[in-house]
PDB file of N, CA and C in Angstrom:
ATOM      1  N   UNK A   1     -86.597  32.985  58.394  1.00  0.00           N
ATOM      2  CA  UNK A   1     -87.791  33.356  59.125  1.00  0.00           C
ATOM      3  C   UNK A   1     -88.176  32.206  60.034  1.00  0.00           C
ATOM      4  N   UNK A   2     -88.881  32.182  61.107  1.00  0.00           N
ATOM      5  CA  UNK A   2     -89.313  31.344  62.090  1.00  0.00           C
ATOM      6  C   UNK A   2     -89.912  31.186  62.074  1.00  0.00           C
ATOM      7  N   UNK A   3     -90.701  30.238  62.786  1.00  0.00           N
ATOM      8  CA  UNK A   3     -92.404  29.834  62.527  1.00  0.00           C
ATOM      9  C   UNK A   3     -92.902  31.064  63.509  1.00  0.00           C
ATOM     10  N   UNK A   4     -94.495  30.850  63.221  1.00  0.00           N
ATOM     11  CA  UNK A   4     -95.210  32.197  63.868  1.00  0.00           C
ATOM     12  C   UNK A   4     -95.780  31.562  65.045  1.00  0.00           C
ATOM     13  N   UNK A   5     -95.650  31.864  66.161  1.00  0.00           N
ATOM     14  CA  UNK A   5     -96.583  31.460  67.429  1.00  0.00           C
ATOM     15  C   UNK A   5     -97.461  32.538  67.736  1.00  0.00           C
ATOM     16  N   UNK A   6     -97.980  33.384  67.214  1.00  0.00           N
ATOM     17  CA  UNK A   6     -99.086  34.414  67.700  1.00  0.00           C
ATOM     18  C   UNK A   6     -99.239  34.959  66.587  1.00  0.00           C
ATOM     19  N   UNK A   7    -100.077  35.602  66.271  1.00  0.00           N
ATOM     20  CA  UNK A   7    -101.011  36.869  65.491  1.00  0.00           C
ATOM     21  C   UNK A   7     -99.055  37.869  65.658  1.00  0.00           C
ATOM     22  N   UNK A   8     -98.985  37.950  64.156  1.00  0.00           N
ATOM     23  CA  UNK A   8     -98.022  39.170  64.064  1.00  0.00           C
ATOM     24  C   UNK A   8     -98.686  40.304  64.082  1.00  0.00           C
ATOM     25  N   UNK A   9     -98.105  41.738  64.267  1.00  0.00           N
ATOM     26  CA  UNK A   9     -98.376  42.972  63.683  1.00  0.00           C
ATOM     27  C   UNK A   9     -98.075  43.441  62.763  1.00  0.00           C
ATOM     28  N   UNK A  10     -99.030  43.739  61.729  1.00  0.00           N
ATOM     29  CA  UNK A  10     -98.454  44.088  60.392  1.00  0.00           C
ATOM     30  C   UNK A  10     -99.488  45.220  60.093  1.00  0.00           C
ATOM     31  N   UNK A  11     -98.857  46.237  59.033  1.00  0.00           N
ATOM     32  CA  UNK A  11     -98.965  47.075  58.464  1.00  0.00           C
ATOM     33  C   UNK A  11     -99.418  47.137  57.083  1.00  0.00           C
ATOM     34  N   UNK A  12    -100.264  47.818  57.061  1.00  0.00           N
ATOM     35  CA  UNK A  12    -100.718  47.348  55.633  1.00  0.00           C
ATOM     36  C   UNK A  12    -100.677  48.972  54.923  1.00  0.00           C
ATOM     37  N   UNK A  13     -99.545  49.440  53.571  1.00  0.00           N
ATOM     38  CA  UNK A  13    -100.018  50.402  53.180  1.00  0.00           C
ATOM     39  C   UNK A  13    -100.778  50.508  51.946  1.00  0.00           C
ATOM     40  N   UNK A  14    -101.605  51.349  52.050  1.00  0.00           N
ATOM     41  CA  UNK A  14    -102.960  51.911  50.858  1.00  0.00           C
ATOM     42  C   UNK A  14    -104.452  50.988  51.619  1.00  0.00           C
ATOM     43  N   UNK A  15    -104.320  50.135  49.939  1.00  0.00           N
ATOM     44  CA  UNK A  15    -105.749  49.643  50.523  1.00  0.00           C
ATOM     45  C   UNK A  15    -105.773  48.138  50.510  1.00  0.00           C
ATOM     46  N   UNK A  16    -105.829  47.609  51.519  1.00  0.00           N
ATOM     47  CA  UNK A  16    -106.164  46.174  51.640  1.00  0.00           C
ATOM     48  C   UNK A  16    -107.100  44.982  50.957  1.00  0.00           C
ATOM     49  N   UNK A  17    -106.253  43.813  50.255  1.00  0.00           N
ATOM     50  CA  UNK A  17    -107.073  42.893  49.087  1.00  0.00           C
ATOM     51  C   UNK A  17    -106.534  41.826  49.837  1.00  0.00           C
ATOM     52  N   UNK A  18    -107.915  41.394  50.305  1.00  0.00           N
ATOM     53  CA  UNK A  18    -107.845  39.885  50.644  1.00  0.00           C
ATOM     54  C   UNK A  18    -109.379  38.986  50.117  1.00  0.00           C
ATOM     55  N   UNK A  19    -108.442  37.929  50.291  1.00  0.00           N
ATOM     56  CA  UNK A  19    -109.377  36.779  49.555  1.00  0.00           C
ATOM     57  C   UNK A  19    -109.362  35.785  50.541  1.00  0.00           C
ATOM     58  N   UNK A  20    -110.988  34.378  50.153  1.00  0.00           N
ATOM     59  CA  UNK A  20    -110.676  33.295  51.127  1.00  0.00           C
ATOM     60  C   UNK A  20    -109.833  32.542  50.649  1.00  0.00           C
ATOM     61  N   UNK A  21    -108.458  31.526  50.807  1.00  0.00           N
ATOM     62  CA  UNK A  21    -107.996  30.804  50.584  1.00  0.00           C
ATOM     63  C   UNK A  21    -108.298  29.335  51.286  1.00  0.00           C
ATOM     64  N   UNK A  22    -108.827  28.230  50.555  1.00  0.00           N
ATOM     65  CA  UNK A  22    -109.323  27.137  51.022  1.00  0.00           C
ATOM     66  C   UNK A  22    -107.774  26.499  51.305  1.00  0.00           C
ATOM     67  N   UNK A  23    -107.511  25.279  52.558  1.00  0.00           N
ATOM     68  CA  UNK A  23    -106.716  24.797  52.710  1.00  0.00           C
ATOM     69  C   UNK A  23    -106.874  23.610  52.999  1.00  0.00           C
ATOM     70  N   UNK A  24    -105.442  22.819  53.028  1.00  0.00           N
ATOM     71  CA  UNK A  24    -105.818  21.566  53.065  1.00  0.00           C
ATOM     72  C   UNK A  24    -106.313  21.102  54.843  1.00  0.00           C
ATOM     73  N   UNK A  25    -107.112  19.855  54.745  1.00  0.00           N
ATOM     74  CA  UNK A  25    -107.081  19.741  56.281  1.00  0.00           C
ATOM     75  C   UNK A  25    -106.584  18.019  56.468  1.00  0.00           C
ATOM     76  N   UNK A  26    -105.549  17.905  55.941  1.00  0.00           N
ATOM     77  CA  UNK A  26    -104.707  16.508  56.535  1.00  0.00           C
ATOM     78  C   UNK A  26    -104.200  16.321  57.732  1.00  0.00           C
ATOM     79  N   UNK A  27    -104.178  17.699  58.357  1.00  0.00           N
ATOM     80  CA  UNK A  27    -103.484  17.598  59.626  1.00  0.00           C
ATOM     81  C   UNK A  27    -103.903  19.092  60.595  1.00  0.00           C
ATOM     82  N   UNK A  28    -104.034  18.725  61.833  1.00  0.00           N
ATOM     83  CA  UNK A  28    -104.731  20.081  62.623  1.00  0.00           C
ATOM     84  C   UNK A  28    -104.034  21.041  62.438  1.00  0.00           C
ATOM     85  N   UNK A  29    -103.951  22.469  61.924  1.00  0.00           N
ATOM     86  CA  UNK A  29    -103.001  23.484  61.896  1.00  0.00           C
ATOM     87  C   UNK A  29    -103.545  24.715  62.634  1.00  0.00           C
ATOM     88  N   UNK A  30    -102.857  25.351  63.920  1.00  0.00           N
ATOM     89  CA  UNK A  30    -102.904  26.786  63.755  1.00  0.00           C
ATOM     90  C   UNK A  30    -102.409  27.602  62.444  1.00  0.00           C
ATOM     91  N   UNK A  31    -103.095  28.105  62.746  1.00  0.00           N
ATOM     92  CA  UNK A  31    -102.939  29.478  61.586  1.00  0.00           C
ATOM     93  C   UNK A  31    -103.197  31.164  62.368  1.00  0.00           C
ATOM     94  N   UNK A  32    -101.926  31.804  61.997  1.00  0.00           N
ATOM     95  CA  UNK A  32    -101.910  33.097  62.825  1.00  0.00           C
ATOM     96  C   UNK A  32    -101.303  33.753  61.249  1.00  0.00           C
ATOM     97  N   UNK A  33    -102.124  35.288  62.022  1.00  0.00           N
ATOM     98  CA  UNK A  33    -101.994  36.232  61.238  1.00  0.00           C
ATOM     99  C   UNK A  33    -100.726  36.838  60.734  1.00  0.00           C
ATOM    100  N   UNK A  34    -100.308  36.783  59.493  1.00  0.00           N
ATOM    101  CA  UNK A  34     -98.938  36.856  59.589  1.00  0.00           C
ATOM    102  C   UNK A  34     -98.549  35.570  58.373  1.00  0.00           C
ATOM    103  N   UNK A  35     -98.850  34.798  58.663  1.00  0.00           N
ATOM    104  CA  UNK A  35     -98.165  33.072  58.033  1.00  0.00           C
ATOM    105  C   UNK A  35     -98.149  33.052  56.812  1.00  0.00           C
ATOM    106  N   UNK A  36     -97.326  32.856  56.073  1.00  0.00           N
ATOM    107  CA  UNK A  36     -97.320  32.748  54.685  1.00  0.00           C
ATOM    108  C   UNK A  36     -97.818  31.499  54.497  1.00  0.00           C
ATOM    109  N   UNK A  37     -98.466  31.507  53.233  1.00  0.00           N
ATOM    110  CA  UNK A  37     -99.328  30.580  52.664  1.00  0.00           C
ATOM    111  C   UNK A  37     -99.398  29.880  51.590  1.00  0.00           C
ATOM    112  N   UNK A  38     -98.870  28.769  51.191  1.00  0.00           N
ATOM    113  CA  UNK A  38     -98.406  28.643  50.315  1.00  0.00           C
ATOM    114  C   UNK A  38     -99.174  26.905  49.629  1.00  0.00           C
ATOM    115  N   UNK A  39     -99.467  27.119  48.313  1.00  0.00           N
ATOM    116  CA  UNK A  39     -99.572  25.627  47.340  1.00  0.00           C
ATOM    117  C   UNK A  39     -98.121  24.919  47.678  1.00  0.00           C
ATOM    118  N   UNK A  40     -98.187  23.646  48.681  1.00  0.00           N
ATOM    119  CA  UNK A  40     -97.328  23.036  48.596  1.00  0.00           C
ATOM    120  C   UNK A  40     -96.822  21.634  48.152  1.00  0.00           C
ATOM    121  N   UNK A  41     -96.601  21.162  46.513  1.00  0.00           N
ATOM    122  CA  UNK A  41     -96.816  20.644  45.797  1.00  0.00           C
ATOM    123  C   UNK A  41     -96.649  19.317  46.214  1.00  0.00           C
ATOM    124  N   UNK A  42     -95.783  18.780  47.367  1.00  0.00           N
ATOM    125  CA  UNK A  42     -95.729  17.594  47.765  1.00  0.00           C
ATOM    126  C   UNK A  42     -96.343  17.301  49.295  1.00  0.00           C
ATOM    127  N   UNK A  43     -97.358  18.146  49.101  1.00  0.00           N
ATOM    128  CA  UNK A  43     -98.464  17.914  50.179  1.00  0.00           C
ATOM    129  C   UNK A  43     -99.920  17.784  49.533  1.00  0.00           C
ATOM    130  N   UNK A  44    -100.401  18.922  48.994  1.00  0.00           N
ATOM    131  CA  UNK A  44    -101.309  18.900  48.113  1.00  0.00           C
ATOM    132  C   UNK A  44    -101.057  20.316  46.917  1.00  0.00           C
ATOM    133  N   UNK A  45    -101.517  19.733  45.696  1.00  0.00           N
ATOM    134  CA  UNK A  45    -101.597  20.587  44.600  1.00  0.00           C
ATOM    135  C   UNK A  45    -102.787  21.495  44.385  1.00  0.00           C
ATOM    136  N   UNK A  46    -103.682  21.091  45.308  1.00  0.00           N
ATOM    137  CA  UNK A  46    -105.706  22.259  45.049  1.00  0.00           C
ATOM    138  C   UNK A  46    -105.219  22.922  46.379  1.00  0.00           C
ATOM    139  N   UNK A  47    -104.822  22.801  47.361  1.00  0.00           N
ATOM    140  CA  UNK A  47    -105.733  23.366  48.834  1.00  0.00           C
ATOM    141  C   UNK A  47    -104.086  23.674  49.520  1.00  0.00           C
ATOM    142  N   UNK A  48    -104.282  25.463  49.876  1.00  0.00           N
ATOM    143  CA  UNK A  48    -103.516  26.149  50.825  1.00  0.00           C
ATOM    144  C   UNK A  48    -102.473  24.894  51.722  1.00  0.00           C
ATOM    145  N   UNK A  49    -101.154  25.388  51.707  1.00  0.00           N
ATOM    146  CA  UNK A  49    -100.955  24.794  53.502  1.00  0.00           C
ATOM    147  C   UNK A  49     -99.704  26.372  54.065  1.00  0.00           C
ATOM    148  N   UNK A  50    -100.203  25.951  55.334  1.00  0.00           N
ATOM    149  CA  UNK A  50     -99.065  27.111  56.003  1.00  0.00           C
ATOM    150  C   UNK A  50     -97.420  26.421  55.882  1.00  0.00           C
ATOM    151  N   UNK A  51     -96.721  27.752  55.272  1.00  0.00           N
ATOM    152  CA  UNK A  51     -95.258  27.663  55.316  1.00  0.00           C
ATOM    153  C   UNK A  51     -95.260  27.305  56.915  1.00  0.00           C
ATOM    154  N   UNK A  52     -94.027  25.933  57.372  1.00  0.00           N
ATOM    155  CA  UNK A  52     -93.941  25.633  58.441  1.00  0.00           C
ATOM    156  C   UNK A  52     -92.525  25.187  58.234  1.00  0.00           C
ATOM    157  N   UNK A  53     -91.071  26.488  58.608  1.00  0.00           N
ATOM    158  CA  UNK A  53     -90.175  26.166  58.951  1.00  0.00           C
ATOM    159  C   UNK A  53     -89.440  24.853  59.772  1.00  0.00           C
ATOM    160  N   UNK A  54     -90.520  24.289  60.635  1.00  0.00           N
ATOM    161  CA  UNK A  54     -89.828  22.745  61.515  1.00  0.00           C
ATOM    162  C   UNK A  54     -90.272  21.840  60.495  1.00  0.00           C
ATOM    163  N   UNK A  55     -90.840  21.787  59.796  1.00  0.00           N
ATOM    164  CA  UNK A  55     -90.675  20.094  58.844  1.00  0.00           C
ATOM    165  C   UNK A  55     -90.484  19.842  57.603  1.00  0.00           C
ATOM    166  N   UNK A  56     -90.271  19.038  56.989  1.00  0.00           N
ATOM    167  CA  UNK A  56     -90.019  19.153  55.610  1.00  0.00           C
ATOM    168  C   UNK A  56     -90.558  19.913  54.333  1.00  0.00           C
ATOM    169  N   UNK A  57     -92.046  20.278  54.898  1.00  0.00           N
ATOM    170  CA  UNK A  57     -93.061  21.126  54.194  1.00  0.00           C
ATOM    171  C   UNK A  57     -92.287  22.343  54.219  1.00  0.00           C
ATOM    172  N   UNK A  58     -91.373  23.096  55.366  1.00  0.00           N
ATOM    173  CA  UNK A  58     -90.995  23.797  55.665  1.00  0.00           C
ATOM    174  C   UNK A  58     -89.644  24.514  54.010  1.00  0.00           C
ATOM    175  N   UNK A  59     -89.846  23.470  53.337  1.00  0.00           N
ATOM    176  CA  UNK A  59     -88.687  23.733  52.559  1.00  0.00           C
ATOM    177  C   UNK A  59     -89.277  23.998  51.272  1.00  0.00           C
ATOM    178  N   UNK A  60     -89.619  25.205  50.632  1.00  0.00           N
ATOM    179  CA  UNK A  60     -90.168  25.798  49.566  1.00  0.00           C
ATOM    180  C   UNK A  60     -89.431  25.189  47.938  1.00  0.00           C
ATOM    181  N   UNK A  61     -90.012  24.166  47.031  1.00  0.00           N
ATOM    182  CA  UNK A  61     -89.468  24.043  45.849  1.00  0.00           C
ATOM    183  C   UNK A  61     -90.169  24.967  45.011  1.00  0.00           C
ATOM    184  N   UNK A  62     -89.627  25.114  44.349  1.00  0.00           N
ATOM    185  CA  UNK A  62     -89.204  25.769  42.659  1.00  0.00           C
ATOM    186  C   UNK A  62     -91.010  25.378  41.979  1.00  0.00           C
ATOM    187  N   UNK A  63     -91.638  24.249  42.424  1.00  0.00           N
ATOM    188  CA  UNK A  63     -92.888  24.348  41.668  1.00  0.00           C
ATOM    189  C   UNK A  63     -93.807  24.928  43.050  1.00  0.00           C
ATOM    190  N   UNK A  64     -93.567  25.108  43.802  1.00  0.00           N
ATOM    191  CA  UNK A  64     -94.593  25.555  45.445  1.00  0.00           C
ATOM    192  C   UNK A  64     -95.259  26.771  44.529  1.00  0.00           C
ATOM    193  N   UNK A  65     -96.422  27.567  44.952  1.00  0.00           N
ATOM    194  CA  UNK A  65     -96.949  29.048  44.739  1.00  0.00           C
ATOM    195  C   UNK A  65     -97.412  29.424  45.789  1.00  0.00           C
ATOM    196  N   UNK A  66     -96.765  30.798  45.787  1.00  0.00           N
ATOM    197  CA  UNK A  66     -97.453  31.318  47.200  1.00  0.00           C
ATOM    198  C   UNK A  66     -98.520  32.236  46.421  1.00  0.00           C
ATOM    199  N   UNK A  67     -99.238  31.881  47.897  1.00  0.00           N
ATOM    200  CA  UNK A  67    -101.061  32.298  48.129  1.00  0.00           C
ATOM    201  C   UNK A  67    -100.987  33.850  48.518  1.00  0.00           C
ATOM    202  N   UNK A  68    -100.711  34.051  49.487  1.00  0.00           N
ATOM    203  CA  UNK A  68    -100.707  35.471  50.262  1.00  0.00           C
ATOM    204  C   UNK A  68    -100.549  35.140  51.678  1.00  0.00           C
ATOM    205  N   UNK A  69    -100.829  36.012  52.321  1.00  0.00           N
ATOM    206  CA  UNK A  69    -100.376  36.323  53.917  1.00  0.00           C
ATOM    207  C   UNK A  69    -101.676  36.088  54.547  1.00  0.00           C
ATOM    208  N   UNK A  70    -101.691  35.337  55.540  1.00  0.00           N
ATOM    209  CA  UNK A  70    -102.963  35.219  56.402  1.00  0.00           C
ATOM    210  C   UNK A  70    -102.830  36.481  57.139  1.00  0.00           C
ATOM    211  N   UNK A  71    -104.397  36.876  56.737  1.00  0.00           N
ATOM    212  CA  UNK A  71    -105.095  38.413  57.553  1.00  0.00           C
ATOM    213  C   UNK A  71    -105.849  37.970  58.462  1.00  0.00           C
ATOM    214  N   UNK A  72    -105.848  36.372  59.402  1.00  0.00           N
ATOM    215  CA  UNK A  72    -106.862  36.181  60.883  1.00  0.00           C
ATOM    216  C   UNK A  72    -105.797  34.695  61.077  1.00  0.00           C
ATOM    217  N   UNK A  73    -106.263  34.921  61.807  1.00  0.00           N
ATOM    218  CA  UNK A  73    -105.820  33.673  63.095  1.00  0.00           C
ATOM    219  C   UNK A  73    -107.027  32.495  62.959  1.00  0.00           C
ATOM    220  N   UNK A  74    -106.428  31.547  62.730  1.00  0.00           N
ATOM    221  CA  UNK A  74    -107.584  30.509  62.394  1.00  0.00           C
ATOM    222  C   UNK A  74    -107.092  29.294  62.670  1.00  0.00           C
ATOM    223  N   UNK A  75    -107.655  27.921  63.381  1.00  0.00           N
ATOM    224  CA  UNK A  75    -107.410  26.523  63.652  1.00  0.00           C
ATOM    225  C   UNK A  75    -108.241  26.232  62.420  1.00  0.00           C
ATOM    226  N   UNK A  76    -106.938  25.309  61.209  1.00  0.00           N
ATOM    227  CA  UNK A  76    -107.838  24.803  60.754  1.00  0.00           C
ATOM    228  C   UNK A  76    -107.863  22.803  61.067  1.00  0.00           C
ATOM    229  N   UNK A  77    -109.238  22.263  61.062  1.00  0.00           N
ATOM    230  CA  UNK A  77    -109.118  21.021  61.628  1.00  0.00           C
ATOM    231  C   UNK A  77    -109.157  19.722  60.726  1.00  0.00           C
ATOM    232  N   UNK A  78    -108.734  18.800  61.209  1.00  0.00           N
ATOM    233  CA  UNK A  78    -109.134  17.525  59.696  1.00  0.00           C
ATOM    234  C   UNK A  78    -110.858  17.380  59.983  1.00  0.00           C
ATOM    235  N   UNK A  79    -111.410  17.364  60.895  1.00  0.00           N
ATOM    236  CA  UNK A  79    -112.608  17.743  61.116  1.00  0.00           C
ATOM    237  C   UNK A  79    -113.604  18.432  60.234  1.00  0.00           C
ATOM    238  N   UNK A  80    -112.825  19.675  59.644  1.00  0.00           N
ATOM    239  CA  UNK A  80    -113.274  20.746  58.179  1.00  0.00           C
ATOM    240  C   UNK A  80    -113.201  20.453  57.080  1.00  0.00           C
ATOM    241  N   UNK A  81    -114.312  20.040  56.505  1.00  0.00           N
ATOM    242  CA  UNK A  81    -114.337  19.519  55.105  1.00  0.00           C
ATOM    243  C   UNK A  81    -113.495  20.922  53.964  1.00  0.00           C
ATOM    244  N   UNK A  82    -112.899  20.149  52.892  1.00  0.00           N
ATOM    245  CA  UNK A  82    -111.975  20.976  52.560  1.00  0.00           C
ATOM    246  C   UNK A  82    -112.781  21.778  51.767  1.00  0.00           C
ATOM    247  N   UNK A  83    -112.425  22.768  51.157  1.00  0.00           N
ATOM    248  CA  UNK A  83    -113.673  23.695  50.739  1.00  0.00           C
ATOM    249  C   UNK A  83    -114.517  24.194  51.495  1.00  0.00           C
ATOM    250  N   UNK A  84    -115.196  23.974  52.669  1.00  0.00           N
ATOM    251  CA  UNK A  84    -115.847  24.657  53.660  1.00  0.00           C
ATOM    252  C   UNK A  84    -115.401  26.054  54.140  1.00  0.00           C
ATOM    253  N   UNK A  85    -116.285  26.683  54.487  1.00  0.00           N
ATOM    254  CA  UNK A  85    -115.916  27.943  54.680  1.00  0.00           C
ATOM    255  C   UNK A  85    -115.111  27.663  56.790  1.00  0.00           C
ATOM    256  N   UNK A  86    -114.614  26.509  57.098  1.00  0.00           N
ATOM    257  CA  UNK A  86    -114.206  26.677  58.530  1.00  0.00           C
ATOM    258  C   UNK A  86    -113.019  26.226  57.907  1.00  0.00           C
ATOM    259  N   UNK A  87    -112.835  26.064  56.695  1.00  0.00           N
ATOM    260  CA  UNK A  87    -111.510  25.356  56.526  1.00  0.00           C
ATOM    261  C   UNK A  87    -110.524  26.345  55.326  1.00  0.00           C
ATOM    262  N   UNK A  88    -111.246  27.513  55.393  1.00  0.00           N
ATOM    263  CA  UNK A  88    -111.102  28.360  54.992  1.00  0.00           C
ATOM    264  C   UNK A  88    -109.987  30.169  55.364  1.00  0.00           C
ATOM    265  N   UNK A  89    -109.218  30.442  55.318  1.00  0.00           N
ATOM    266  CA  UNK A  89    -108.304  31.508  56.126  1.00  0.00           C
ATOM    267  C   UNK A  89    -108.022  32.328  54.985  1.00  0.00           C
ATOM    268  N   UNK A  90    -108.943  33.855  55.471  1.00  0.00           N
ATOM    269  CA  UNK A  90    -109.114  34.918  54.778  1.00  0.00           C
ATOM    270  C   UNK A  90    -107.701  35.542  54.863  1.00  0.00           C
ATOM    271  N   UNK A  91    -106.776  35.670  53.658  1.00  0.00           N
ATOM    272  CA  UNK A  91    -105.064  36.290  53.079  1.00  0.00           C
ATOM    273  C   UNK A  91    -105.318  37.370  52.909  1.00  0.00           C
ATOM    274  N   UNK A  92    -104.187  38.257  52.910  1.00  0.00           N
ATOM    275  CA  UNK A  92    -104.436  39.676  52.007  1.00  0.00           C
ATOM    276  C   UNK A  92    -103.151  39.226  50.769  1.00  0.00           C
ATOM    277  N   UNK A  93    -103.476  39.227  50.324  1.00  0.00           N
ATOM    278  CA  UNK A  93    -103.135  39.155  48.339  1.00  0.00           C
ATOM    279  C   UNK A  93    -102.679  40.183  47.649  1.00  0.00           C
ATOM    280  N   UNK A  94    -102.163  39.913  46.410  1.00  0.00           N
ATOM    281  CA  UNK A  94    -101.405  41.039  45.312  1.00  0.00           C
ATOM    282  C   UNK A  94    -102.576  41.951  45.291  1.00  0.00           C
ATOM    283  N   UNK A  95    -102.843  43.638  44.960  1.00  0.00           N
ATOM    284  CA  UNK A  95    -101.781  44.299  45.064  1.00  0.00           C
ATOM    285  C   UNK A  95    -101.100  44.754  46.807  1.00  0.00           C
ATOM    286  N   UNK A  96    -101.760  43.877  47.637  1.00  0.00           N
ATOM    287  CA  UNK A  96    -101.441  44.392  49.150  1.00  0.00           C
ATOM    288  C   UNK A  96    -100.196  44.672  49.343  1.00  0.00           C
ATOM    289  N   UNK A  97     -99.546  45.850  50.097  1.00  0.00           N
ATOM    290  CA  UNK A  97     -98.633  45.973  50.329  1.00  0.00           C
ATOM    291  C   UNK A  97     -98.275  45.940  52.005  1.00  0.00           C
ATOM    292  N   UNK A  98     -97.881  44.973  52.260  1.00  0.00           N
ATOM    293  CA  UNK A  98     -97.823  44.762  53.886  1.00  0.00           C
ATOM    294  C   UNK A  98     -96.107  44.996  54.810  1.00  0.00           C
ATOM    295  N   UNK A  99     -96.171  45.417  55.481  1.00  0.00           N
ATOM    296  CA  UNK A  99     -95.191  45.885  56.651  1.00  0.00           C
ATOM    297  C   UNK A  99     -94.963  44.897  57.621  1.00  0.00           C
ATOM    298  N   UNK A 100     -93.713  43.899  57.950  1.00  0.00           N
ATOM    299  CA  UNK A 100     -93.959  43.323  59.226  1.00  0.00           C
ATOM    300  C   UNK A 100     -93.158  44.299  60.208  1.00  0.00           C
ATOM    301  N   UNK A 101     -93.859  44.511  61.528  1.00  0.00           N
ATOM    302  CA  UNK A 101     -93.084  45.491  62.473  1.00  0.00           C
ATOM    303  C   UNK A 101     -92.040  44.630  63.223  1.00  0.00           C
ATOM    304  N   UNK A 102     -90.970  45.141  63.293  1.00  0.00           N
ATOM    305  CA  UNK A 102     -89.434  44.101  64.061  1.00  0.00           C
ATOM    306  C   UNK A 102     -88.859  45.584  64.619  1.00  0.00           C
ATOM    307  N   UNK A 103     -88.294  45.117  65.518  1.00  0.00           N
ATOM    308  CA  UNK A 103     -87.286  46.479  66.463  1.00  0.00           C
ATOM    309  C   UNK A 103     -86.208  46.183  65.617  1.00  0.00           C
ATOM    310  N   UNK A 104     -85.949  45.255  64.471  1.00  0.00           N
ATOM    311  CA  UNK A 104     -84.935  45.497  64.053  1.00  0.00           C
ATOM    312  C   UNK A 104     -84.324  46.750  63.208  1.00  0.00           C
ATOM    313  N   UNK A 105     -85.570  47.256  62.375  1.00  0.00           N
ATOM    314  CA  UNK A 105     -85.416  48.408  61.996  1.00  0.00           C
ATOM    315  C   UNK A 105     -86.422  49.346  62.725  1.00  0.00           C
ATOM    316  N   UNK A 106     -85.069  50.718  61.926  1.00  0.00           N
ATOM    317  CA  UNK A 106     -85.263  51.713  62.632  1.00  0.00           C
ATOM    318  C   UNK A 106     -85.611  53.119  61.778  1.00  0.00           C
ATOM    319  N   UNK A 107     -85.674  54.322  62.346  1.00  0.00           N
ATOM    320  CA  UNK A 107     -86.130  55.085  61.147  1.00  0.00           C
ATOM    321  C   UNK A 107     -85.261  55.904  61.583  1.00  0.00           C
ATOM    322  N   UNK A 108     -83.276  55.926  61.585  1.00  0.00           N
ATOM    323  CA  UNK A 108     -82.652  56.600  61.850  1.00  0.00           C
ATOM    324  C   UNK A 108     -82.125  57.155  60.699  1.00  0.00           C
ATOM    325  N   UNK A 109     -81.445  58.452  60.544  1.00  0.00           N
ATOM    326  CA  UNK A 109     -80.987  59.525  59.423  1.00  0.00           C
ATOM    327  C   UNK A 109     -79.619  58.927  59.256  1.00  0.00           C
TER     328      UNK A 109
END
């Protein structure tokens, strides 16, 4: 998967469960809708960071937990005290069942 540069389109079937997930703010991050979200244990162990394919964070271990899927587009800043609700990016979470749309598939017989 690639990193996200925009708000994906996604699909959500039934009914949508999202929660706030607090994140860390060590470093300025976009955050787009779409981004997986993940406890990344050799960054911080309390506070969200976005899966980010270009850097070493980018590489998911065996103790990481993923959070859920960011449901908004959000800058978060070192500026945002952690726990604050600006430092904050509302996921949709278990039981959500989400769709990413790709022309790769198709709905042929």
């Amino acid at each position: 998967m690639s990193n996200l540069s925009a708000d994906a389109p996604l699909r959500v079937w039934g009914e949508a469960h999202t929660e706030g997930i607090d994140m860390d703010n060590a470093s300025q991050v976009a955050i787009y809708k779409g981004h997986p979200i993940i406890i990344n244990q050799s960054v911080d162990t309390l506070y969200g960071t976005d899966w980010d394919d270009g850097t070493g964070e980018g590489v998911v271990a065996a103790t990481d937990v993923f959070l859920g899927i960011a449901a908004e587009g959000k800058t978060i800043k070192t500026s945002h005290a952690e726990g604050s609700p600006q430092a904050r990016v509302e996921c949709y979470v278990e039981p959500t069942i989400l769709g990413f749309k790709s022309t790769v598939f198709t709905n042929a017989d």
